[in-house]
PDB file of N, CA and C in Angstrom:
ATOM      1  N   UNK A   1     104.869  20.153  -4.243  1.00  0.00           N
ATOM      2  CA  UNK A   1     103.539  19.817  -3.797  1.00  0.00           C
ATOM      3  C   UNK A   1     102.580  20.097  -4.953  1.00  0.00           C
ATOM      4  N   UNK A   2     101.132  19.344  -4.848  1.00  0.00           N
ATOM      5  CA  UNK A   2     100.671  19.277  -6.250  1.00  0.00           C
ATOM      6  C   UNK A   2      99.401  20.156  -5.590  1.00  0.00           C
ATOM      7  N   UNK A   3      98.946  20.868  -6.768  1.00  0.00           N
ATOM      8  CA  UNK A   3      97.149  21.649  -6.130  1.00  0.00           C
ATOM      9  C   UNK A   3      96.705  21.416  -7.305  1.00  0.00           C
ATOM     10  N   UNK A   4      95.175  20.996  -7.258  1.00  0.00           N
ATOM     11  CA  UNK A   4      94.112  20.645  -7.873  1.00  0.00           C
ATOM     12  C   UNK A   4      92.778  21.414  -7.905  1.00  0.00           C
ATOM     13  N   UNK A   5      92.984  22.086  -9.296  1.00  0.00           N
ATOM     14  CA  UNK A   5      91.422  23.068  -9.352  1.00  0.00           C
ATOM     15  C   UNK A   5      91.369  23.606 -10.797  1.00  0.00           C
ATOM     16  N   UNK A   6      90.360  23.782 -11.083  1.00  0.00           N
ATOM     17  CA  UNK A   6      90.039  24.082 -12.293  1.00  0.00           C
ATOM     18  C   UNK A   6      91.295  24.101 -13.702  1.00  0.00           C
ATOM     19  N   UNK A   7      90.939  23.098 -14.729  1.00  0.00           N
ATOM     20  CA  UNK A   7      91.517  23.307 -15.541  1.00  0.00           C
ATOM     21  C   UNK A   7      92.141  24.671 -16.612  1.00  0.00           C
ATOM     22  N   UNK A   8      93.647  24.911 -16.570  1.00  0.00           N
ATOM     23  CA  UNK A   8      93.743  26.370 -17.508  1.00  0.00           C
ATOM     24  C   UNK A   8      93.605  27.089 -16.833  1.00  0.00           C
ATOM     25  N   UNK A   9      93.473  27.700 -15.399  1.00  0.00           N
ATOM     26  CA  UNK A   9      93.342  28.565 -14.672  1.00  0.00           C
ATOM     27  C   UNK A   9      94.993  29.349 -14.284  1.00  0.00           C
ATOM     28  N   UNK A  10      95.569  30.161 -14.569  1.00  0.00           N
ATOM     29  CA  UNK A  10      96.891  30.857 -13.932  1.00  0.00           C
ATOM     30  C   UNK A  10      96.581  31.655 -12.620  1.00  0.00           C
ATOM     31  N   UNK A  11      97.622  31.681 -12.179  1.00  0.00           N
ATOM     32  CA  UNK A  11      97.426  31.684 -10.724  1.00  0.00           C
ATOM     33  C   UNK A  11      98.717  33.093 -10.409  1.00  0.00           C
ATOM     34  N   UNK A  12      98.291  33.989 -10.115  1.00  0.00           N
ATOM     35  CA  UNK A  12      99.331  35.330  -9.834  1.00  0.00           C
ATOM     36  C   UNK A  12      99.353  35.510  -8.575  1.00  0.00           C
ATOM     37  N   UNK A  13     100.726  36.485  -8.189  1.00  0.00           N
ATOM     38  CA  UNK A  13     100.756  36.748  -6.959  1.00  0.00           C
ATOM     39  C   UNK A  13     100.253  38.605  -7.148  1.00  0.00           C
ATOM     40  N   UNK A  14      99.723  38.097  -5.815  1.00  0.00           N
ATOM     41  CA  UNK A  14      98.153  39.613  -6.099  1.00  0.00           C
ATOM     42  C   UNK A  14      99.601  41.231  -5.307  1.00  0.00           C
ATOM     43  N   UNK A  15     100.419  40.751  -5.207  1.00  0.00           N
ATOM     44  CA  UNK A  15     101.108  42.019  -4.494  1.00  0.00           C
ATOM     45  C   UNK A  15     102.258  42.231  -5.987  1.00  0.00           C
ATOM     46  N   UNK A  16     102.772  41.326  -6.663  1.00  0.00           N
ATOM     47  CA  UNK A  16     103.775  42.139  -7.720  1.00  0.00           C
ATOM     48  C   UNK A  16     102.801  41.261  -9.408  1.00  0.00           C
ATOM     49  N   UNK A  17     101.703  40.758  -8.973  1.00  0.00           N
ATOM     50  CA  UNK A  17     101.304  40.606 -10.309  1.00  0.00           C
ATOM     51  C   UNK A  17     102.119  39.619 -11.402  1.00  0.00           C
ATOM     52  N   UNK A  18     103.226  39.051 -11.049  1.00  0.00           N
ATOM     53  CA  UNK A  18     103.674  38.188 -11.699  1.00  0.00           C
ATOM     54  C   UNK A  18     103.014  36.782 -11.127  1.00  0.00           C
ATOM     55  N   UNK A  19     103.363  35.942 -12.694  1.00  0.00           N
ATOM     56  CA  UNK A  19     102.294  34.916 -13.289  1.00  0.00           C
ATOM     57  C   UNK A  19     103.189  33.537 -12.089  1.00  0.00           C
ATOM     58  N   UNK A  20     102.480  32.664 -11.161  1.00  0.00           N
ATOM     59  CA  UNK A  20     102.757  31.818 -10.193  1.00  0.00           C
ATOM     60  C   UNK A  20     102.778  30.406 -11.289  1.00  0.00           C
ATOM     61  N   UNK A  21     101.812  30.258 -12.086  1.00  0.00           N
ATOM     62  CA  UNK A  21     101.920  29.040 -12.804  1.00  0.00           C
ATOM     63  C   UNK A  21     100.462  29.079 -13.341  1.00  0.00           C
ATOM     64  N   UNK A  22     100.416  27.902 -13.920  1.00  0.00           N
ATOM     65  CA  UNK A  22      98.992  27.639 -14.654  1.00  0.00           C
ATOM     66  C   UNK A  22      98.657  26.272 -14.413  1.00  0.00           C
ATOM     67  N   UNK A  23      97.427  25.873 -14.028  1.00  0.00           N
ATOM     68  CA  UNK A  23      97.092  24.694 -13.937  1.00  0.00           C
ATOM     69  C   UNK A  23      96.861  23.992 -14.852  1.00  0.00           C
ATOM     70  N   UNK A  24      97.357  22.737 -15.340  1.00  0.00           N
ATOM     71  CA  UNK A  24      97.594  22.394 -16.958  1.00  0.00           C
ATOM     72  C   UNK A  24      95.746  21.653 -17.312  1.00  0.00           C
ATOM     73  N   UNK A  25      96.249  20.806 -18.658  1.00  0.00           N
ATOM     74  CA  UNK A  25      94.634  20.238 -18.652  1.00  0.00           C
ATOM     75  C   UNK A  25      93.812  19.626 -18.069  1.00  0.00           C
ATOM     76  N   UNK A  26      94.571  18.835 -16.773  1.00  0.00           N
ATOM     77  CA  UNK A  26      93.763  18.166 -16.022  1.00  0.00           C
ATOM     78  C   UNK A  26      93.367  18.642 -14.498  1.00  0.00           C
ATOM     79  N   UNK A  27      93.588  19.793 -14.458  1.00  0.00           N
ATOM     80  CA  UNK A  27      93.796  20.509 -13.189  1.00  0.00           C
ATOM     81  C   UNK A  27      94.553  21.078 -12.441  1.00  0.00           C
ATOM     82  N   UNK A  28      95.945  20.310 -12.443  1.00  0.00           N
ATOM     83  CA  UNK A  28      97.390  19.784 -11.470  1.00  0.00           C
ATOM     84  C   UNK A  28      98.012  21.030 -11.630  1.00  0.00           C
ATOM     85  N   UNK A  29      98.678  21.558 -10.823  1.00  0.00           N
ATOM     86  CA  UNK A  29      99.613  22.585 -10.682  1.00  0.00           C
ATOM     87  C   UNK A  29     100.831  22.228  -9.425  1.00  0.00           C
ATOM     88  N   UNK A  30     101.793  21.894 -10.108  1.00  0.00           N
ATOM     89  CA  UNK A  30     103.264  21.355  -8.883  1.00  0.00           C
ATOM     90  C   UNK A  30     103.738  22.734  -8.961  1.00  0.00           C
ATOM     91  N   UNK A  31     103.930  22.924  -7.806  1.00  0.00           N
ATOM     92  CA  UNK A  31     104.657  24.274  -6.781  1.00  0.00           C
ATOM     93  C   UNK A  31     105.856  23.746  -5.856  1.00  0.00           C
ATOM     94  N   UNK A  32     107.480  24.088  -6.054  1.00  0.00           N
ATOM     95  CA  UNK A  32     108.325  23.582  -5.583  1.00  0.00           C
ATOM     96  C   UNK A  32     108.818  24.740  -4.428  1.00  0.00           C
ATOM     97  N   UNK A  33     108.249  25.583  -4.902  1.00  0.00           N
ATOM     98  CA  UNK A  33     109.510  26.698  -3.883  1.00  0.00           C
ATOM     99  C   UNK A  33     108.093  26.962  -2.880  1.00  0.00           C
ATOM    100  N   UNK A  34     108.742  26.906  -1.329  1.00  0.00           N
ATOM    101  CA  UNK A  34     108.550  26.575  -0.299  1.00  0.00           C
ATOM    102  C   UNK A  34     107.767  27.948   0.617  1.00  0.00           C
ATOM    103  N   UNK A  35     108.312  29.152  -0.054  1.00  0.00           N
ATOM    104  CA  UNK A  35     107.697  30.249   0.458  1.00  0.00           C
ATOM    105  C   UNK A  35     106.007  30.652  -0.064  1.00  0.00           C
ATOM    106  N   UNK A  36     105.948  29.919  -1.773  1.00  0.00           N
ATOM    107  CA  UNK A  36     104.545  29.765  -1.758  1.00  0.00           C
ATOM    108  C   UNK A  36     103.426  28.634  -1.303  1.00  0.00           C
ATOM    109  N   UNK A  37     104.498  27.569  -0.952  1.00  0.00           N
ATOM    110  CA  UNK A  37     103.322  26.520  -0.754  1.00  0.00           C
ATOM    111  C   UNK A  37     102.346  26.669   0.249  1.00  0.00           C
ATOM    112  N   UNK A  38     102.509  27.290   1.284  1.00  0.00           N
ATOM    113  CA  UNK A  38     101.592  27.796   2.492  1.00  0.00           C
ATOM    114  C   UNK A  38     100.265  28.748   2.007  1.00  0.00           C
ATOM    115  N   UNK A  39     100.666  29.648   0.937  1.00  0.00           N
ATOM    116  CA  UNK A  39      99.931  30.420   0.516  1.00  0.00           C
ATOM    117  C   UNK A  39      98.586  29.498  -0.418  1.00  0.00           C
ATOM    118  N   UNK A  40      99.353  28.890  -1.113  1.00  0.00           N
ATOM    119  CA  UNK A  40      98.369  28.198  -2.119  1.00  0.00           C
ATOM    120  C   UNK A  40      97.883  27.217  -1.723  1.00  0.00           C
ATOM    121  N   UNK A  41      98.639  27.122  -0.437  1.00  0.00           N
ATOM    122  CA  UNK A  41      97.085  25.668   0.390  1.00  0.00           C
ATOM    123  C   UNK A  41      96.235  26.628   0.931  1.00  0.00           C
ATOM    124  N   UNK A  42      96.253  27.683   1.251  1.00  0.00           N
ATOM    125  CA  UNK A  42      95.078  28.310   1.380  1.00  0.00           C
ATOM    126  C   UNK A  42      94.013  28.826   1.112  1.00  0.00           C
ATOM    127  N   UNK A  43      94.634  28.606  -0.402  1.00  0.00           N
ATOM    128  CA  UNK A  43      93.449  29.014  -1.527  1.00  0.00           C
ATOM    129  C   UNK A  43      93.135  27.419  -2.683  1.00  0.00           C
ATOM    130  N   UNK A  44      93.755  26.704  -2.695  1.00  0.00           N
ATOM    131  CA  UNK A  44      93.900  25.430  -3.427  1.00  0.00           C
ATOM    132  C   UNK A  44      93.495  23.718  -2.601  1.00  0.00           C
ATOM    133  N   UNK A  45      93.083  23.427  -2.971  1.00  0.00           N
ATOM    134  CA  UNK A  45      92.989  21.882  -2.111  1.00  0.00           C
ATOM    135  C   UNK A  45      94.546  21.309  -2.679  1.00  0.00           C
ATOM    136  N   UNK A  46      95.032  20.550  -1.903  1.00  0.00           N
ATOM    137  CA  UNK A  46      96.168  19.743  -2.420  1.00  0.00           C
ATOM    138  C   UNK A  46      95.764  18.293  -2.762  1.00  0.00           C
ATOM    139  N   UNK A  47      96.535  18.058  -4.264  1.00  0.00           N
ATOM    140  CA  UNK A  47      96.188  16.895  -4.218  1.00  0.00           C
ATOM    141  C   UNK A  47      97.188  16.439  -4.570  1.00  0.00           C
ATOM    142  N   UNK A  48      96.671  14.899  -3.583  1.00  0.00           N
ATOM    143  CA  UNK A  48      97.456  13.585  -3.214  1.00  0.00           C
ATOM    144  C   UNK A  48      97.260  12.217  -3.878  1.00  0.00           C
ATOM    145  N   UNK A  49      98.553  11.791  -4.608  1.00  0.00           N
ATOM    146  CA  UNK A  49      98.731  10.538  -5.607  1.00  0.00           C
ATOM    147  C   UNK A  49      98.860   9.401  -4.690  1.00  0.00           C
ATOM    148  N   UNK A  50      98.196   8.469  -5.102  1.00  0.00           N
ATOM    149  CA  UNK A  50      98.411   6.983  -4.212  1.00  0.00           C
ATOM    150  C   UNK A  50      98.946   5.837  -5.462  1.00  0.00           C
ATOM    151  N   UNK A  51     100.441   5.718  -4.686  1.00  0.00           N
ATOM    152  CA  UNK A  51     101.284   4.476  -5.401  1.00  0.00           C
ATOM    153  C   UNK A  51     100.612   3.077  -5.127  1.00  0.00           C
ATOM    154  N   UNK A  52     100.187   2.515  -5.894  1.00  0.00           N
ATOM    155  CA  UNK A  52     100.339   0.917  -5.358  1.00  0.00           C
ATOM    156  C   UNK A  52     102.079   0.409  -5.007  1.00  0.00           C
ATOM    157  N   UNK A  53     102.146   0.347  -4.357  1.00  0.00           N
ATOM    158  CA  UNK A  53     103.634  -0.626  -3.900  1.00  0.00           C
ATOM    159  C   UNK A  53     103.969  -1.493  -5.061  1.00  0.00           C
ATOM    160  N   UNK A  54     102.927  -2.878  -5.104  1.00  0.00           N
ATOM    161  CA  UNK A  54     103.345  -3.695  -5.850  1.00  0.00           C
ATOM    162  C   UNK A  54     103.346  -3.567  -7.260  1.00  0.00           C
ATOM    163  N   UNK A  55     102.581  -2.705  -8.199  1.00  0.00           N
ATOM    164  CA  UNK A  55     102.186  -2.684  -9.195  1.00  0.00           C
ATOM    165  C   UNK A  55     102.987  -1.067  -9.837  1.00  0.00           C
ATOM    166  N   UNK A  56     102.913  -0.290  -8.775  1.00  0.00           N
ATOM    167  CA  UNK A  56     103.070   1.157  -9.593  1.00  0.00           C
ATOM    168  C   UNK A  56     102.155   1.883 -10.408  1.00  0.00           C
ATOM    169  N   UNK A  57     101.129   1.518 -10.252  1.00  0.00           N
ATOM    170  CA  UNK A  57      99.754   1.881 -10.446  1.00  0.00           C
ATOM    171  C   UNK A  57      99.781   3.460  -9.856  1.00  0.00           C
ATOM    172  N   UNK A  58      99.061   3.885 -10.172  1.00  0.00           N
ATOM    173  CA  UNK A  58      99.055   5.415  -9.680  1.00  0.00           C
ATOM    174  C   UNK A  58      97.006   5.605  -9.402  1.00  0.00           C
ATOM    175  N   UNK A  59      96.422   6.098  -8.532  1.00  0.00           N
ATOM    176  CA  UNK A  59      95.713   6.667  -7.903  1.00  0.00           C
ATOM    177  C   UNK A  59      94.787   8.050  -7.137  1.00  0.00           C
ATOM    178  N   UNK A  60      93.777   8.307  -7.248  1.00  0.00           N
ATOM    179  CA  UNK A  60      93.819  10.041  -7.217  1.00  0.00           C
ATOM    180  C   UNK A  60      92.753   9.732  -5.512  1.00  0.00           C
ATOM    181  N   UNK A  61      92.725   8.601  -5.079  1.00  0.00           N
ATOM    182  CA  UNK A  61      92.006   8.389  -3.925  1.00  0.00           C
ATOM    183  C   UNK A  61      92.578   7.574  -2.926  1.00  0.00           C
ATOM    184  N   UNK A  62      92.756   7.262  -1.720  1.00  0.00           N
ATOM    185  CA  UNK A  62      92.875   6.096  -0.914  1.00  0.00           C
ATOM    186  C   UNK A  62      91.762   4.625  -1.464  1.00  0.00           C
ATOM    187  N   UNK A  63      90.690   5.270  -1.542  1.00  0.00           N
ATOM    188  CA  UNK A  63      89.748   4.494  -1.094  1.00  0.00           C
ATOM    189  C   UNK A  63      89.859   3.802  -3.018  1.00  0.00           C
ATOM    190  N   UNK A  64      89.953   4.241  -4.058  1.00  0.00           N
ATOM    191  CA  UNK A  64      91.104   3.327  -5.259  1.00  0.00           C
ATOM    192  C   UNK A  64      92.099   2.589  -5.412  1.00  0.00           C
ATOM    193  N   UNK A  65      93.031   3.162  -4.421  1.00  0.00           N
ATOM    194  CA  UNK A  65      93.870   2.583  -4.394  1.00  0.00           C
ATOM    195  C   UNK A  65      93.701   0.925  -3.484  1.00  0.00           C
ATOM    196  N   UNK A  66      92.380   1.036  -2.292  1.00  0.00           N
ATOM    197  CA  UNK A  66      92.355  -0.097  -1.310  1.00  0.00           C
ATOM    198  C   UNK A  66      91.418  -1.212  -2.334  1.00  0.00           C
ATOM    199  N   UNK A  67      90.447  -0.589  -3.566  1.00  0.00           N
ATOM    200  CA  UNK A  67      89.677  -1.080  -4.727  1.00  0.00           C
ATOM    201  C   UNK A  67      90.585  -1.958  -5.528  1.00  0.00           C
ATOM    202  N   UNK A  68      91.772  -1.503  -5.880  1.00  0.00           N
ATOM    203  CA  UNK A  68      92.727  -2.216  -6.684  1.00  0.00           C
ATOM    204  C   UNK A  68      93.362  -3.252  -5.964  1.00  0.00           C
ATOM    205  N   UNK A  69      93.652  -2.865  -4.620  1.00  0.00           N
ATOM    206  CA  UNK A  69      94.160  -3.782  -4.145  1.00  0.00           C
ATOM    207  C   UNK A  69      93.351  -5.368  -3.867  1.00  0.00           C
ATOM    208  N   UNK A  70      92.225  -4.964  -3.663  1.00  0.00           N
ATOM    209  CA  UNK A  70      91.069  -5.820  -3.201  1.00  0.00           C
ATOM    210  C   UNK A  70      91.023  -7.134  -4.812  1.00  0.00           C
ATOM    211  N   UNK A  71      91.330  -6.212  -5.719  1.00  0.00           N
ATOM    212  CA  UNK A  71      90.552  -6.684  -6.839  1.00  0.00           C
ATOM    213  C   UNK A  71      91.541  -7.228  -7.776  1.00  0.00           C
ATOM    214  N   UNK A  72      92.766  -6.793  -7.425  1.00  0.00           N
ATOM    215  CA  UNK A  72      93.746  -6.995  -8.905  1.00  0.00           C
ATOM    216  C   UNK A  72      95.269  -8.186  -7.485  1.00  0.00           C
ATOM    217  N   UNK A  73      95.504  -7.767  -6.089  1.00  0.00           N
ATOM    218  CA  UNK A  73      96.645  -8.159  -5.905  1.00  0.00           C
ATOM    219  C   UNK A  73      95.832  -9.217  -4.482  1.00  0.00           C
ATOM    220  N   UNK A  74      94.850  -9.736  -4.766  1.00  0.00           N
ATOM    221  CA  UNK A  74      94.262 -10.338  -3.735  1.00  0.00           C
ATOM    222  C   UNK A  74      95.129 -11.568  -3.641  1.00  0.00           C
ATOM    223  N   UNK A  75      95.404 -11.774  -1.932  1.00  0.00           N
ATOM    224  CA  UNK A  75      96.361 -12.729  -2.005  1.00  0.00           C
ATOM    225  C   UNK A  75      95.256 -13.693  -0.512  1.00  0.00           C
ATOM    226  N   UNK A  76      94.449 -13.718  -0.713  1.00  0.00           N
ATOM    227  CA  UNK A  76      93.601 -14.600   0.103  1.00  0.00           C
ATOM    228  C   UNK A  76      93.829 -16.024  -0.289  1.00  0.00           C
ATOM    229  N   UNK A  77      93.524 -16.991   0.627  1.00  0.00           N
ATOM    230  CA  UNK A  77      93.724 -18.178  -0.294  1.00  0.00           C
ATOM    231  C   UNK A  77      92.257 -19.391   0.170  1.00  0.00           C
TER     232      UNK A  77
END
């Protein structure tokens, strides 16, 4: 799961003080093991990638992803 917040920020666990990860340059921090992900949605917003289907385009909104669609795979006739 991905969390989104401040760039360069490391992230510890406050009971043994070892280092959880670091959020790289653009914010993003992926967390795989399952016993922290509960924790760090509680302190982190999660953020969610939107695939275009047809294109493989990648997205940081719904409402981009429905923009691209509108604009680049319009199949109106």
């Amino acid at each position: 799961m991905k969390f989104k917040y401040k760039p360069n920020v490391a992230v510890t666990d406050r009971k043994t003080h070892k280092l959880i990860g670091v959020f790289d340059e653009h914010g993003i921090l992926e967390c795989n093991d399952p016993r922290l992900i509960p924790r760090l949605k509680s302190k982190f917003p999660v953020f969610e990638e939107y695939v275009c289907r047809k294109c493989g385009g990648t997205f940081d909104s719904k409402g981009l992803l429905l923009a691209h669609h509108r604009k680049v795979h319009n199949d109106s006739k």
